[in-house]
PDB file of N, CA and C in Angstrom:
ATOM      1  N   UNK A   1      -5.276 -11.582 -10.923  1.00  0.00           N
ATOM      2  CA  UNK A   1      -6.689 -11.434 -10.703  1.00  0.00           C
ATOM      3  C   UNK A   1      -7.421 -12.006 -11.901  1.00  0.00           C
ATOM      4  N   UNK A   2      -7.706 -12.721 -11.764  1.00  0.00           N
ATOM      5  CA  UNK A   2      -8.796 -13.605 -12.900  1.00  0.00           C
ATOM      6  C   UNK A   2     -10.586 -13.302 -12.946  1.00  0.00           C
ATOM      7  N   UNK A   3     -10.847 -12.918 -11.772  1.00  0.00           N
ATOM      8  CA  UNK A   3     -12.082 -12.847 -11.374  1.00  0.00           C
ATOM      9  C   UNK A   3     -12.635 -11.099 -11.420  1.00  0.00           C
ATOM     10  N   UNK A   4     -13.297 -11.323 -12.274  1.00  0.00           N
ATOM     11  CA  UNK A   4     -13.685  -9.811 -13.166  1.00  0.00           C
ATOM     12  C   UNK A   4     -14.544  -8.904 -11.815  1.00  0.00           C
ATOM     13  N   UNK A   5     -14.936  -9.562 -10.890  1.00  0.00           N
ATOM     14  CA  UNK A   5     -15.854  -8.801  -9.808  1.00  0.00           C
ATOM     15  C   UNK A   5     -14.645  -8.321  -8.957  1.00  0.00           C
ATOM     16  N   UNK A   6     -13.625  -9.233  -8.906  1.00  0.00           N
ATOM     17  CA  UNK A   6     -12.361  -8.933  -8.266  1.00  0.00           C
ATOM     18  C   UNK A   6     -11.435  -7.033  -8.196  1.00  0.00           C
ATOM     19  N   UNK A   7     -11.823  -7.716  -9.781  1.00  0.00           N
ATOM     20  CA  UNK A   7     -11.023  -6.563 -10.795  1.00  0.00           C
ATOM     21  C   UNK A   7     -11.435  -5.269 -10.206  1.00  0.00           C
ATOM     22  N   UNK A   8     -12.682  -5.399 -10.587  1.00  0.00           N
ATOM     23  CA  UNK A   8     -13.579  -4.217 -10.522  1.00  0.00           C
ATOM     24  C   UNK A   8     -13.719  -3.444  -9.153  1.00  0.00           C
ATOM     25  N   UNK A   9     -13.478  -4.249  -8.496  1.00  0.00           N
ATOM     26  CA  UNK A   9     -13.146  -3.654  -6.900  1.00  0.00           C
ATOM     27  C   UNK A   9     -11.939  -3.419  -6.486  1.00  0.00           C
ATOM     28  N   UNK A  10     -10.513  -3.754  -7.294  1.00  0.00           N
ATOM     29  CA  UNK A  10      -9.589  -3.006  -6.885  1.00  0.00           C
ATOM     30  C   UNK A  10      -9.461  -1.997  -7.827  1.00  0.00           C
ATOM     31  N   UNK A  11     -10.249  -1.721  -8.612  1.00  0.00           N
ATOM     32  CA  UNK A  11     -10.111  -0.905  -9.746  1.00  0.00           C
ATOM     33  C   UNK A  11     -10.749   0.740  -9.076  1.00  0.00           C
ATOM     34  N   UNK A  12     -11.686   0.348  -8.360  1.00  0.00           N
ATOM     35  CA  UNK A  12     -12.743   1.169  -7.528  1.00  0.00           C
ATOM     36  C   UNK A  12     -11.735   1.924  -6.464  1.00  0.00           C
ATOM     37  N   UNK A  13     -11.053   0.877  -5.377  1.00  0.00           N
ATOM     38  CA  UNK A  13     -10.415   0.843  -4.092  1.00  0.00           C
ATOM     39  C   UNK A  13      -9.513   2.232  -4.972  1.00  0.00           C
ATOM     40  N   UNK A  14      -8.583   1.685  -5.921  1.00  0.00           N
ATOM     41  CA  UNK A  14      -6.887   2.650  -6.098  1.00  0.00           C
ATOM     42  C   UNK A  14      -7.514   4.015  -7.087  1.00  0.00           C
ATOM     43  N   UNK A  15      -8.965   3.724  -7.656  1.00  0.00           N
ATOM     44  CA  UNK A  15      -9.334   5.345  -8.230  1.00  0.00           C
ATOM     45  C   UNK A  15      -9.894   6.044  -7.194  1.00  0.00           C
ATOM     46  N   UNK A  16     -10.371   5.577  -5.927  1.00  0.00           N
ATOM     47  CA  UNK A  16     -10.932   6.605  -5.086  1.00  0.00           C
ATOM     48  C   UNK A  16      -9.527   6.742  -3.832  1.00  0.00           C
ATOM     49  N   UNK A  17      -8.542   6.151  -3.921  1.00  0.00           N
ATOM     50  CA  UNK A  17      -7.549   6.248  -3.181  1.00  0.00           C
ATOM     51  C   UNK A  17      -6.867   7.616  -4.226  1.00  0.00           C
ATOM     52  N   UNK A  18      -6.781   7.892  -4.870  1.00  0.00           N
ATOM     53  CA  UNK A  18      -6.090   8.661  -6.311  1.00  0.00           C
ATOM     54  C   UNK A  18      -6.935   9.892  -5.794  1.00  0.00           C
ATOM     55  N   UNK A  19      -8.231  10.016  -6.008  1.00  0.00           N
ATOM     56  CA  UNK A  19      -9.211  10.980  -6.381  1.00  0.00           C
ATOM     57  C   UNK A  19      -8.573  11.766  -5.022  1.00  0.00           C
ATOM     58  N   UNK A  20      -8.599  10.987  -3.696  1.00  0.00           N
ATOM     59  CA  UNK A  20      -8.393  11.491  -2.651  1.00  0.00           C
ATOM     60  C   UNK A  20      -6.641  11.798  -2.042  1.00  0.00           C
ATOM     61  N   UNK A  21      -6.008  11.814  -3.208  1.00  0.00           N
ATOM     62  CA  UNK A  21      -4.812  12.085  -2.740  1.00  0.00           C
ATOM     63  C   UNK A  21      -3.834  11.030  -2.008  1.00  0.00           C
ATOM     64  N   UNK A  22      -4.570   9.938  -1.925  1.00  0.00           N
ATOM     65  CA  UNK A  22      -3.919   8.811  -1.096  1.00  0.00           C
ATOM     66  C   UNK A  22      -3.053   8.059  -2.335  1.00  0.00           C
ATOM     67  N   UNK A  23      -2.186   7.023  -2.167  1.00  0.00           N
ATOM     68  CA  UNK A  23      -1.390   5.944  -2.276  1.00  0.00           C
ATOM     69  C   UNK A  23      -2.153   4.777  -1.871  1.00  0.00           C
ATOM     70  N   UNK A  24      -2.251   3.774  -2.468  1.00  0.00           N
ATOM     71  CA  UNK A  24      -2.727   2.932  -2.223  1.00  0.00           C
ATOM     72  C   UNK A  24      -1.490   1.059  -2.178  1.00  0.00           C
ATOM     73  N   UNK A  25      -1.725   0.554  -0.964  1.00  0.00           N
ATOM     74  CA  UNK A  25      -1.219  -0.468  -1.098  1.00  0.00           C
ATOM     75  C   UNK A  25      -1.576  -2.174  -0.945  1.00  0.00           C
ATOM     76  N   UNK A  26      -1.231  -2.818  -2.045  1.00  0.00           N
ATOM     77  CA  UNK A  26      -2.671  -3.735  -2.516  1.00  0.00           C
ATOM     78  C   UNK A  26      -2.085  -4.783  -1.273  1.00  0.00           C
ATOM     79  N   UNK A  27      -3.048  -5.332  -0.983  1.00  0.00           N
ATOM     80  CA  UNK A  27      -2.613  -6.336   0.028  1.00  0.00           C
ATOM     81  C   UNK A  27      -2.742  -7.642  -0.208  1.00  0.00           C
ATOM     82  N   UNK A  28      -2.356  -8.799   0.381  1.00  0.00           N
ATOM     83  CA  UNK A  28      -2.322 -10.378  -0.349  1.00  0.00           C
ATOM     84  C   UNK A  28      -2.162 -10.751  -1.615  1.00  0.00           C
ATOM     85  N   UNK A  29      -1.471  -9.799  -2.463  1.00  0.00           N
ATOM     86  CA  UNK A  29      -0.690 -10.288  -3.220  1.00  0.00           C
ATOM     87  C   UNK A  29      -0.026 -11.334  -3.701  1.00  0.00           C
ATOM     88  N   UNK A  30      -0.358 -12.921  -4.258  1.00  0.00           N
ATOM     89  CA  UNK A  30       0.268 -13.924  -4.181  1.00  0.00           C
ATOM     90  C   UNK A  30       0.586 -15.029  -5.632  1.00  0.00           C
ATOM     91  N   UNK A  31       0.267 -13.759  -6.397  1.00  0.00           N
ATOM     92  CA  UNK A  31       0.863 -14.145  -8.054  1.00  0.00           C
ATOM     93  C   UNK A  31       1.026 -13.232  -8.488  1.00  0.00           C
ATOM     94  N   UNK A  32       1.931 -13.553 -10.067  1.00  0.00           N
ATOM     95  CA  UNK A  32       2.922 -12.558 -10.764  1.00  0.00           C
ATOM     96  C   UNK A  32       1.444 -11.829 -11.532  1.00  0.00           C
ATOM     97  N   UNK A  33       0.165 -12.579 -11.796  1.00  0.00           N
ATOM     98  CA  UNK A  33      -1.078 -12.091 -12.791  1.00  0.00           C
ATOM     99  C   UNK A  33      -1.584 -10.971 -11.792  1.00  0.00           C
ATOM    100  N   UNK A  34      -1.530 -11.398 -10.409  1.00  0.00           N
ATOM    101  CA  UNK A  34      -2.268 -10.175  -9.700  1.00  0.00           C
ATOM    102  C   UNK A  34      -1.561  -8.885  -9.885  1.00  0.00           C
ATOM    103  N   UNK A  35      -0.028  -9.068  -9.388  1.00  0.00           N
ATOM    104  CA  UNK A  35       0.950  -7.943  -9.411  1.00  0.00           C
ATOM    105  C   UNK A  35       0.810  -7.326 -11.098  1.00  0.00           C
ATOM    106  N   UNK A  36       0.494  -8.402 -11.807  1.00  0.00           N
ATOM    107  CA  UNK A  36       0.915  -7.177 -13.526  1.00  0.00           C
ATOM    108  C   UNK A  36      -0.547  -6.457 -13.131  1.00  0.00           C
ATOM    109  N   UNK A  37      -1.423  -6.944 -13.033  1.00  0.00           N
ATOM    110  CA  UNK A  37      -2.534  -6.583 -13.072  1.00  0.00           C
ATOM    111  C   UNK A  37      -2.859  -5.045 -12.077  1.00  0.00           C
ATOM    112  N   UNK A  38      -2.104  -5.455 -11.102  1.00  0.00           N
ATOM    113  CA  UNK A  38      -2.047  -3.900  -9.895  1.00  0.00           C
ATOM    114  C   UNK A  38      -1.575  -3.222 -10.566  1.00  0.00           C
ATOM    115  N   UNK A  39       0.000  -2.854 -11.448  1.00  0.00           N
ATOM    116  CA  UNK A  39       0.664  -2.470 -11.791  1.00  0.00           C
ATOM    117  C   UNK A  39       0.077  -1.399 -12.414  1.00  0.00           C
ATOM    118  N   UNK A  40      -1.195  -2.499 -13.819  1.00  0.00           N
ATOM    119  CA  UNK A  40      -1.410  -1.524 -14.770  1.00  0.00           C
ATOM    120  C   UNK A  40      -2.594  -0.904 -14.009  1.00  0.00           C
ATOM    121  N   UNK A  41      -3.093  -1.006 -12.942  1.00  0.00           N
ATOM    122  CA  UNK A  41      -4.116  -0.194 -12.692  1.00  0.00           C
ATOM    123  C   UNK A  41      -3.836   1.128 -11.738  1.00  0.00           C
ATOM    124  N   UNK A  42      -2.688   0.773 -11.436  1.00  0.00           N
ATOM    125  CA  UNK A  42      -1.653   1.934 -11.027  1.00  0.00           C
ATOM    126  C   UNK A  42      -1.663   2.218  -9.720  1.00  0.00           C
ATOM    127  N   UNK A  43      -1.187   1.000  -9.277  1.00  0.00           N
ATOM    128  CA  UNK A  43      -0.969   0.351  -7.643  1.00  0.00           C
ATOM    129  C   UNK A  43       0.117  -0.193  -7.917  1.00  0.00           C
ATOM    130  N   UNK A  44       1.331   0.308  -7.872  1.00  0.00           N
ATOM    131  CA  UNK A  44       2.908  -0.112  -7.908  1.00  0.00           C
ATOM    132  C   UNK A  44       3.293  -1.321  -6.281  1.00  0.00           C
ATOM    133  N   UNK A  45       2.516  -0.509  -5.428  1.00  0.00           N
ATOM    134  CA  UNK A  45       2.851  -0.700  -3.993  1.00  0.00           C
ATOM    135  C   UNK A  45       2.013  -2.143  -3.469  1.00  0.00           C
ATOM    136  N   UNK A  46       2.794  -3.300  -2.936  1.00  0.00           N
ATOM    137  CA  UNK A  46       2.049  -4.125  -2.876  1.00  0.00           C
ATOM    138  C   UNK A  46       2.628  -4.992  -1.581  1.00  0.00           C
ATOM    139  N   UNK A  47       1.841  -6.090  -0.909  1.00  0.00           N
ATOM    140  CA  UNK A  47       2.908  -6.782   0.145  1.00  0.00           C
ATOM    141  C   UNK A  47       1.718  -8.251  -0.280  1.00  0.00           C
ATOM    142  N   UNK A  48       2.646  -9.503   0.500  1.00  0.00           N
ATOM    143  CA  UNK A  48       2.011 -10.538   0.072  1.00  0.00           C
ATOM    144  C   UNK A  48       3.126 -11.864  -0.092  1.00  0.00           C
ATOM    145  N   UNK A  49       1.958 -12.462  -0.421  1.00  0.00           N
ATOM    146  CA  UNK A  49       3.281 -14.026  -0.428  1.00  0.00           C
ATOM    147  C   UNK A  49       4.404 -14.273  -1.324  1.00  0.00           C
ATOM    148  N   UNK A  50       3.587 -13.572  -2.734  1.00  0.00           N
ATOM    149  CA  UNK A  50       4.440 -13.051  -3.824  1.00  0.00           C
ATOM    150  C   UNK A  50       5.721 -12.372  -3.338  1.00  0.00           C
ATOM    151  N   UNK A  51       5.455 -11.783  -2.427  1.00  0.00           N
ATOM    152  CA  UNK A  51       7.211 -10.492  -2.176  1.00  0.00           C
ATOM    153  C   UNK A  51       7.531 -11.354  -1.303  1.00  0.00           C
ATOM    154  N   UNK A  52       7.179 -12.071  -0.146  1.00  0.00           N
ATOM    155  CA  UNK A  52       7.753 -12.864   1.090  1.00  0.00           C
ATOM    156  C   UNK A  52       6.644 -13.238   2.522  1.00  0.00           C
ATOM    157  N   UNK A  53       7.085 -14.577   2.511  1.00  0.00           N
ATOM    158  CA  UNK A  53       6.260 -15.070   3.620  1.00  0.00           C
ATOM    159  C   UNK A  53       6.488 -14.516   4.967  1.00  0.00           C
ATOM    160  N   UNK A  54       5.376 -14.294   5.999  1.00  0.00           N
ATOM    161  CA  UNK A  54       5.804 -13.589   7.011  1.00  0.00           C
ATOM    162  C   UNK A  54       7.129 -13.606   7.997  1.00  0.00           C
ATOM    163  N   UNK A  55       7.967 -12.573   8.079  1.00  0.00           N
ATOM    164  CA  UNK A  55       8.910 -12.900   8.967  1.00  0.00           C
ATOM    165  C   UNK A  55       8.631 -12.377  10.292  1.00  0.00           C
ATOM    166  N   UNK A  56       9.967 -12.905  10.964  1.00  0.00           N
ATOM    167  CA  UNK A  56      10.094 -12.149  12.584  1.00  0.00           C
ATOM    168  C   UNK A  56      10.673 -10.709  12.356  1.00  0.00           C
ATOM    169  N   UNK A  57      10.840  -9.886  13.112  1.00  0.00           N
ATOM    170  CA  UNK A  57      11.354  -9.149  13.270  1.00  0.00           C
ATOM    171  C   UNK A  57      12.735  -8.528  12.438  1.00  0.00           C
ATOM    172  N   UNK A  58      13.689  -9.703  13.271  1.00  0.00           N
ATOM    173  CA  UNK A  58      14.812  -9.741  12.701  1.00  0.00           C
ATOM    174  C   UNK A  58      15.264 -10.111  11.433  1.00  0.00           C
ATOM    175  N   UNK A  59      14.678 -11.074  11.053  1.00  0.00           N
ATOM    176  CA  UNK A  59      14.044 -11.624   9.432  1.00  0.00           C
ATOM    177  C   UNK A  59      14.205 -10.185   8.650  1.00  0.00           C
ATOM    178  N   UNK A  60      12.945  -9.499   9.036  1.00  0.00           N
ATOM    179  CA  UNK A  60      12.805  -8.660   8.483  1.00  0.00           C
ATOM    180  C   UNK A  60      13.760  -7.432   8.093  1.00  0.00           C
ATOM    181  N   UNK A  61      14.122  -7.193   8.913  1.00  0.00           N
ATOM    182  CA  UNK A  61      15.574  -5.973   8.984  1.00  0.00           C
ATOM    183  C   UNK A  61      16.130  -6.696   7.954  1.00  0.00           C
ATOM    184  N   UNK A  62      16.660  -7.755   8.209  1.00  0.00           N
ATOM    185  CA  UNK A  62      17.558  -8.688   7.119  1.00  0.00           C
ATOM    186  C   UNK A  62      16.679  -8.346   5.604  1.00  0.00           C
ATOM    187  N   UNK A  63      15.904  -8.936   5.526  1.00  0.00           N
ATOM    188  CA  UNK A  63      15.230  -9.048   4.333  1.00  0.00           C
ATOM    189  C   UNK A  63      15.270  -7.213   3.637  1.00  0.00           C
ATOM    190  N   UNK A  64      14.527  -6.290   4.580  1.00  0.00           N
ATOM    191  CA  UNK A  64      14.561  -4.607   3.993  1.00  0.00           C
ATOM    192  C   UNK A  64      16.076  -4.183   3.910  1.00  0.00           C
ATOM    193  N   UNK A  65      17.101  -4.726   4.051  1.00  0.00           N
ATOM    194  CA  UNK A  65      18.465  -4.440   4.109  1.00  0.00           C
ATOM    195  C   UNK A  65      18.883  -5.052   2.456  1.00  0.00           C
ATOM    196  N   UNK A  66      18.316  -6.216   2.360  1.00  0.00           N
ATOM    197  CA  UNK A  66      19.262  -6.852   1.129  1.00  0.00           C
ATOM    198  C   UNK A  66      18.463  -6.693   0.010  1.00  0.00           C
ATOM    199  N   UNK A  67      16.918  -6.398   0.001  1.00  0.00           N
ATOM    200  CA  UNK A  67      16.148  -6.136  -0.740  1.00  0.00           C
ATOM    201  C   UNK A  67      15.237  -4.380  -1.249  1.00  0.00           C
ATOM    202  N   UNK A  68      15.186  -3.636   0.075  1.00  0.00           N
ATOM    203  CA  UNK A  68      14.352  -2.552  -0.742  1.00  0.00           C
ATOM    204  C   UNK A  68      15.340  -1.150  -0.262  1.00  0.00           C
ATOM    205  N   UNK A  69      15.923  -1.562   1.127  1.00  0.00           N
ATOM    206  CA  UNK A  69      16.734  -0.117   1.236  1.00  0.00           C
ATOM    207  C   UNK A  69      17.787   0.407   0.682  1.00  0.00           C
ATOM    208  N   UNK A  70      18.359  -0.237  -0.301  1.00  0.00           N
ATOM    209  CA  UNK A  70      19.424  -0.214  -1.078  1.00  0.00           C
ATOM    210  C   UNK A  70      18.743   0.286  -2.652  1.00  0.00           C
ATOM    211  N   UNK A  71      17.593  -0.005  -2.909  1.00  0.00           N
ATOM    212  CA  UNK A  71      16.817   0.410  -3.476  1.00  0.00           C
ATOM    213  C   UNK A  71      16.248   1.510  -3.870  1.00  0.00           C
ATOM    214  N   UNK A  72      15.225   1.719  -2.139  1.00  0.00           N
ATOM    215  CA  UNK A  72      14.504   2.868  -1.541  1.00  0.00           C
ATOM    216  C   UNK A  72      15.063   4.284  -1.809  1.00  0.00           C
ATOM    217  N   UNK A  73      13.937   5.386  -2.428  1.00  0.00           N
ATOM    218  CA  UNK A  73      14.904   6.707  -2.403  1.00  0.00           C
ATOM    219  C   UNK A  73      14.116   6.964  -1.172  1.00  0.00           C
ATOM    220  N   UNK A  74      14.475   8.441  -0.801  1.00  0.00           N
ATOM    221  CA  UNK A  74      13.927   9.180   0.360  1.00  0.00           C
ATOM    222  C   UNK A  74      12.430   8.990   0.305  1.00  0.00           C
ATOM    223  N   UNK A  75      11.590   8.749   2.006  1.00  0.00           N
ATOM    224  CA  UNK A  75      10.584   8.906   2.101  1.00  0.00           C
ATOM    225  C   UNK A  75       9.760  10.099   2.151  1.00  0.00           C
ATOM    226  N   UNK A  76       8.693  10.076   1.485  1.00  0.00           N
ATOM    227  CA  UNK A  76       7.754  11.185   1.445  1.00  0.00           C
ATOM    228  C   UNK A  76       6.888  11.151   2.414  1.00  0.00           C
ATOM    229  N   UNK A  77       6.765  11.822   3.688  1.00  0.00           N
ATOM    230  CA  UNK A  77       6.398  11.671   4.503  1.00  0.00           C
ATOM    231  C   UNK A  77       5.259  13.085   4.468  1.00  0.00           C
ATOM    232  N   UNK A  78       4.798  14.069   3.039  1.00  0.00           N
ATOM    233  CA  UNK A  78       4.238  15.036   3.190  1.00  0.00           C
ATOM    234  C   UNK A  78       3.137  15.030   3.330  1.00  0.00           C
ATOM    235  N   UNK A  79       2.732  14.020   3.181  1.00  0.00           N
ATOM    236  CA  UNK A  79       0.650  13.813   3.434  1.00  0.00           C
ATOM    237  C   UNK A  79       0.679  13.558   4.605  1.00  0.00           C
ATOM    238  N   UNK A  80       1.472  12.892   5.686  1.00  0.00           N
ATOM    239  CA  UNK A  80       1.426  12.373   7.257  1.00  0.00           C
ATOM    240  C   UNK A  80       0.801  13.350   7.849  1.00  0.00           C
ATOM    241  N   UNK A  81      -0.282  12.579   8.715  1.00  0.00           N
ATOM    242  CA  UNK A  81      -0.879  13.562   9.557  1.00  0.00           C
ATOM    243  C   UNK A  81      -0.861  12.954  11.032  1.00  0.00           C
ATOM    244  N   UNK A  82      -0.494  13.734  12.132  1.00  0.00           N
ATOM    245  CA  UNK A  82      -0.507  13.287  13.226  1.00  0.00           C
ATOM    246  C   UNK A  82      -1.898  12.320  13.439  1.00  0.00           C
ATOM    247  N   UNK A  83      -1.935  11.770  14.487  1.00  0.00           N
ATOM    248  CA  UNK A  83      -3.230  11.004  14.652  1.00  0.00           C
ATOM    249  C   UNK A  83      -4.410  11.909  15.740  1.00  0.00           C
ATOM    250  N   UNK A  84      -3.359  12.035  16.115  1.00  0.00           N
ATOM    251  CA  UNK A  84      -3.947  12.817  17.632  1.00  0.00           C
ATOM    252  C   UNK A  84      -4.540  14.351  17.006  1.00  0.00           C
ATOM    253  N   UNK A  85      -4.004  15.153  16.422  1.00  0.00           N
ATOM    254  CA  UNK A  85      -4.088  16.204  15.559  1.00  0.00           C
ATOM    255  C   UNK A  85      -5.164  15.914  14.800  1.00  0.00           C
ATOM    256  N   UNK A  86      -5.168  15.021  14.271  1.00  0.00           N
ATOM    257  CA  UNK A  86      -6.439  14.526  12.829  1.00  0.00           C
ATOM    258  C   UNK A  86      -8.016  14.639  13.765  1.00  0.00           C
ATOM    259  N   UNK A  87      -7.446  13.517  15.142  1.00  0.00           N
ATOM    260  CA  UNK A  87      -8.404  13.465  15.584  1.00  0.00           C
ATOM    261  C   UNK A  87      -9.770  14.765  16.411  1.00  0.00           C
ATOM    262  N   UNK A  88      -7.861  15.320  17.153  1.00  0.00           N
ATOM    263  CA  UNK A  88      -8.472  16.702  17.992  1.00  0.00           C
ATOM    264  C   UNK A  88      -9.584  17.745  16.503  1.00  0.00           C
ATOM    265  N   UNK A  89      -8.954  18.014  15.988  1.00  0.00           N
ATOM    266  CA  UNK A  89      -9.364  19.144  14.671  1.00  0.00           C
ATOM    267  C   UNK A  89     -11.212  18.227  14.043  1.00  0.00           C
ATOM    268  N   UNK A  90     -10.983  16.880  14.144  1.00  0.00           N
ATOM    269  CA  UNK A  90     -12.189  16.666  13.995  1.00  0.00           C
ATOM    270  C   UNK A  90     -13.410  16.622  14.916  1.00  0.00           C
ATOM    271  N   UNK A  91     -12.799  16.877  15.972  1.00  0.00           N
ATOM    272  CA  UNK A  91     -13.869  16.512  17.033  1.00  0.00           C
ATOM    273  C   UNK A  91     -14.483  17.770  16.933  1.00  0.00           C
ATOM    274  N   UNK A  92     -13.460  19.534  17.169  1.00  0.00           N
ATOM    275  CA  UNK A  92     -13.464  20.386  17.015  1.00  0.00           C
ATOM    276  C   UNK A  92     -14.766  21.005  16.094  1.00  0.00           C
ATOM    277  N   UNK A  93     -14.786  19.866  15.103  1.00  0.00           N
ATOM    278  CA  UNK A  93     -15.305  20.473  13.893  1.00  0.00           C
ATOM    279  C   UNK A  93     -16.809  20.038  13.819  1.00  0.00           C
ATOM    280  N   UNK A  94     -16.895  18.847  14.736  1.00  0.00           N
ATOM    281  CA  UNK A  94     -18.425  17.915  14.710  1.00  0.00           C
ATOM    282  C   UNK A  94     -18.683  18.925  16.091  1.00  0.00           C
ATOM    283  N   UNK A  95     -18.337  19.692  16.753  1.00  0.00           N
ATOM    284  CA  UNK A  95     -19.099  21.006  17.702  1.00  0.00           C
ATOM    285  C   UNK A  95     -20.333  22.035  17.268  1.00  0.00           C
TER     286      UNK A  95
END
């Protein structure tokens, strides 16, 4: 990220993703300056041309097999919220 207005808006995006309990994952990613730059602003999580150009399907299995699941520890799946659930409880609530 070279572009200081840039900055400043993913800087914004991953502190109000934080504030709110979320994870944030930077998207179009396509140099090593952007990725140090996510890193230190404390956005580990990233996808983009930098990690790999789009695959198919099968590509893909291939690619998460030789690259992150061998890697990967267990997923944290404790913030997941149904959709349908999120939705019903809000409708509930705008009554």
């Amino acid at each position: 990220m070279t572009d200081p207005v840039d900055a400043e808006i993913a800087t914004a995006v991953i502190r109000l993703s934080s504030a709110l309990g979320m994870q944030t994952i930077a998207e179009g990613v396509e140099t090593d300056a952007q990725r140090r730059m996510l890193v230190q602003l404390g956005c580990p999580l990233m996808q983009g041309y930098l990690t790999a150009r789009p695959l198919t399907a099968t590509d893909f299995v291939t690619f998460w097999d030789h690259n992150v699941a061998s890697t990967a520890g267990p997923v944290d799946d404790s913030n997941v919220t149904d959709l349908k659930d999120h939705r019903s409880s809000r409708h509930q609530q705008s009554r």
